[in-house]
Protein backbone atom coordinates (compact mmCIF):
# COMPACT_ATOMS: atom_id res chain seq x y z
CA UNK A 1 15.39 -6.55 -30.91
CA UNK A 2 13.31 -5.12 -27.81
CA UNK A 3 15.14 -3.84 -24.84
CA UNK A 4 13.67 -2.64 -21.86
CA UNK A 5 14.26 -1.25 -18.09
CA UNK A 6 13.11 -3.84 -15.99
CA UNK A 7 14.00 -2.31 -12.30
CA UNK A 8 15.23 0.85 -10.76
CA UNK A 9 16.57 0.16 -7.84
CA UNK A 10 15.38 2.64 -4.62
CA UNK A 11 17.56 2.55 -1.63
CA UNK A 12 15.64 2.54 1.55
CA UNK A 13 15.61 2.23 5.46
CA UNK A 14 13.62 -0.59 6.19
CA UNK A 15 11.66 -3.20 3.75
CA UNK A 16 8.38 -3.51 5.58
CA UNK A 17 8.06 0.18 6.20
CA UNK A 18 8.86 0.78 2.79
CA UNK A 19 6.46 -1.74 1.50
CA UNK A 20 3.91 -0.47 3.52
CA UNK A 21 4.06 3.52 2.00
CA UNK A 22 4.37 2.20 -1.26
CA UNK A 23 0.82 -0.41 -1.14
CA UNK A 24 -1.08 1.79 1.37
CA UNK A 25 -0.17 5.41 -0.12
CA UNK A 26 0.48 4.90 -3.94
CA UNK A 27 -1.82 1.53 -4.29
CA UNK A 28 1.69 -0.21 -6.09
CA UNK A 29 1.86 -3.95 -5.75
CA UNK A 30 4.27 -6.21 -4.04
CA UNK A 31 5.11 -8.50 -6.87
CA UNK A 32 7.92 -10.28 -5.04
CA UNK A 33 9.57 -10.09 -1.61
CA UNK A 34 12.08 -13.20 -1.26
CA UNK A 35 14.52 -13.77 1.43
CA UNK A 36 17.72 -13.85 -0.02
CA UNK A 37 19.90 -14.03 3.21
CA UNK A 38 19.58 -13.11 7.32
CA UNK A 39 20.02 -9.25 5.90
CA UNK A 40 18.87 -9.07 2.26
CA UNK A 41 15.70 -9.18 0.30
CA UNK A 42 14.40 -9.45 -2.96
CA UNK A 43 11.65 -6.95 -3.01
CA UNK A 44 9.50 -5.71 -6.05
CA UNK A 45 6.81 -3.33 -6.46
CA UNK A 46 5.17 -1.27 -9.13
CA UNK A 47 2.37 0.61 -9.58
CA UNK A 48 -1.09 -1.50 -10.46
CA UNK A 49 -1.32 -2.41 -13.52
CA UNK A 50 2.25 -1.35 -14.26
CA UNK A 51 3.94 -3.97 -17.15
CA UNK A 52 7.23 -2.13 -17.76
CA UNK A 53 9.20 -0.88 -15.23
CA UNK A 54 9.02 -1.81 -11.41
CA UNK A 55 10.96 -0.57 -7.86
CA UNK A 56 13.53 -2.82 -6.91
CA UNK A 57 13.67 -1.64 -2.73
CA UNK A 58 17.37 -1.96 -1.78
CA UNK A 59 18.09 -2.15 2.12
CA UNK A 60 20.96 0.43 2.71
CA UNK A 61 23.96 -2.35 3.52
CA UNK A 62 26.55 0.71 4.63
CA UNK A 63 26.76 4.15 5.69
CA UNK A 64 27.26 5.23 2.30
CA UNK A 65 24.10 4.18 1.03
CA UNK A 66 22.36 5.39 4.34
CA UNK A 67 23.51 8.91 3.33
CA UNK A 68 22.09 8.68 -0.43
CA UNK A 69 18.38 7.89 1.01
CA UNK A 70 15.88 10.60 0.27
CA UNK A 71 18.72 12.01 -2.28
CA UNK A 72 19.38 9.77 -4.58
CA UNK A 73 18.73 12.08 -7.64
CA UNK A 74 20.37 15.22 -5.76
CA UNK A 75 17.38 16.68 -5.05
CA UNK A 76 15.90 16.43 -8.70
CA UNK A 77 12.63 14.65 -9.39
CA UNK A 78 13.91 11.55 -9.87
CA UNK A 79 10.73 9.15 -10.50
CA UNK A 80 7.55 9.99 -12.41
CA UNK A 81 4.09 7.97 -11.74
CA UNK A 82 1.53 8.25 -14.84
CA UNK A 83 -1.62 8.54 -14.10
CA UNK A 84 -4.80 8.91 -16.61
CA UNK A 85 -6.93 10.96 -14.17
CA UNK A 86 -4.69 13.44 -12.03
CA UNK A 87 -7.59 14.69 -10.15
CA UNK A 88 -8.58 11.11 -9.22
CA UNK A 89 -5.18 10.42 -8.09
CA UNK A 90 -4.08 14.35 -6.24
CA UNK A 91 -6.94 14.07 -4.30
CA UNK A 92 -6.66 9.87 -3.07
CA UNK A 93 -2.70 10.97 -2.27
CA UNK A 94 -3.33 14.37 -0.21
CA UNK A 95 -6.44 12.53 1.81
CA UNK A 96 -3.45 9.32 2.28
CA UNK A 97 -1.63 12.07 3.87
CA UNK A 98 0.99 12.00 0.79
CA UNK A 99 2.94 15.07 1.02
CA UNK A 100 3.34 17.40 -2.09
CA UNK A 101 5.91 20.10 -2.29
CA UNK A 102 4.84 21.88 -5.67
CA UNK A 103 0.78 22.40 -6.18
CA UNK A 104 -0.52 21.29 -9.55
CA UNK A 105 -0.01 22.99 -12.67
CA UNK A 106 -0.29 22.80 -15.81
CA UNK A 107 2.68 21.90 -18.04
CA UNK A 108 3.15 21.99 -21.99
CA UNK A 109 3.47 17.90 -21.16
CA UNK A 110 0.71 17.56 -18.89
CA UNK A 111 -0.71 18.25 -15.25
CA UNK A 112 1.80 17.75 -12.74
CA UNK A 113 2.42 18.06 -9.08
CA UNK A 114 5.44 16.70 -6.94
CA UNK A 115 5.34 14.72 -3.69
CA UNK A 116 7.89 13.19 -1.29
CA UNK A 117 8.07 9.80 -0.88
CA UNK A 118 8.59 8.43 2.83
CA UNK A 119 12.09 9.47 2.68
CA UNK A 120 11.62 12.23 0.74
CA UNK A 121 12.56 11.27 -2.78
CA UNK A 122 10.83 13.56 -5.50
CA UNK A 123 8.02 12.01 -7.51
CA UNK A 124 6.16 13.94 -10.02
CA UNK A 125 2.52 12.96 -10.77
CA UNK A 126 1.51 13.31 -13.63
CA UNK A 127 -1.19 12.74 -16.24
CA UNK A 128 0.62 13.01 -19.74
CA UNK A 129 -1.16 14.83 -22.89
CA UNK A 130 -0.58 14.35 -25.94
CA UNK A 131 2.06 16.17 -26.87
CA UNK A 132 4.20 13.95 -23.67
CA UNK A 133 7.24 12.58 -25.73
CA UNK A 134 7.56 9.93 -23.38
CA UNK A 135 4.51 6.84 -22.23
CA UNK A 136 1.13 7.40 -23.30
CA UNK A 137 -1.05 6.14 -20.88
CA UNK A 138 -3.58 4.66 -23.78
């Protein structure tokens, strides 16, 4: 049997602006963005090269989902982007502009350092080592 997560669904403000942080700041790839209806799209990014797990950007439909945007993990890191060169990658986000809230350091896991998204969502960057329990970037 193989099971896997296919989508996480992020709940955002607009599509295109959305679209844009995500391709321009992070380098992730639109892999689909279908019109569904006059309000609702299909839209699907993930970082290049990613073949597990991709974003699924959710237009906020209410006020309650307006409210959870920026906060959908309650202030927790709530998404984690691999990388297999941190320096590489720190350095492209901060000259993109990205903002990071915690400065690099050095974890029993890895090197890591959090950012905000353009809502301000948590995302830790991170370049796993080999005692990471979770993906090995090989």
């Amino acid at each position: 049997m193989y099971n896997r997560i296919a989508h996480i669904s992020l709940v955002v403000k607009d599509y295109d602006e959305a679209i844009h942080f995500y391709t321009n700041k992070l380098d992730f790839t639109l892999l689909e963005n279908t019109k569904i209806d006059e309000f609702k799209r299909w839209v699907v990014i993930a970082p290049s090269g990613a073949k597990e797990c991709s974003l699924l950007l959710a237009k906020a439909a209410n006020e309650k989902q307006l409210a959870s945007i920026g906060n959908q993990t309650g202030g927790r890191v709530g998404f984690f982007l691999f990388t297999d060169d941190f320096n590489r990658d720190y350095d492209k986000l901060v000259n993109r502009g990205v903002t990071f809230v915690r400065p690099p350091k050095k974890e029993p896991y890895g090197v890591v350092a959090v950012f905000k998204d353009l809502y301000g969502n948590l995302w830790d960057l991170l370049e796993p080592n080999e005692k990471n329990k979770g993906v090995i970037i090989q």
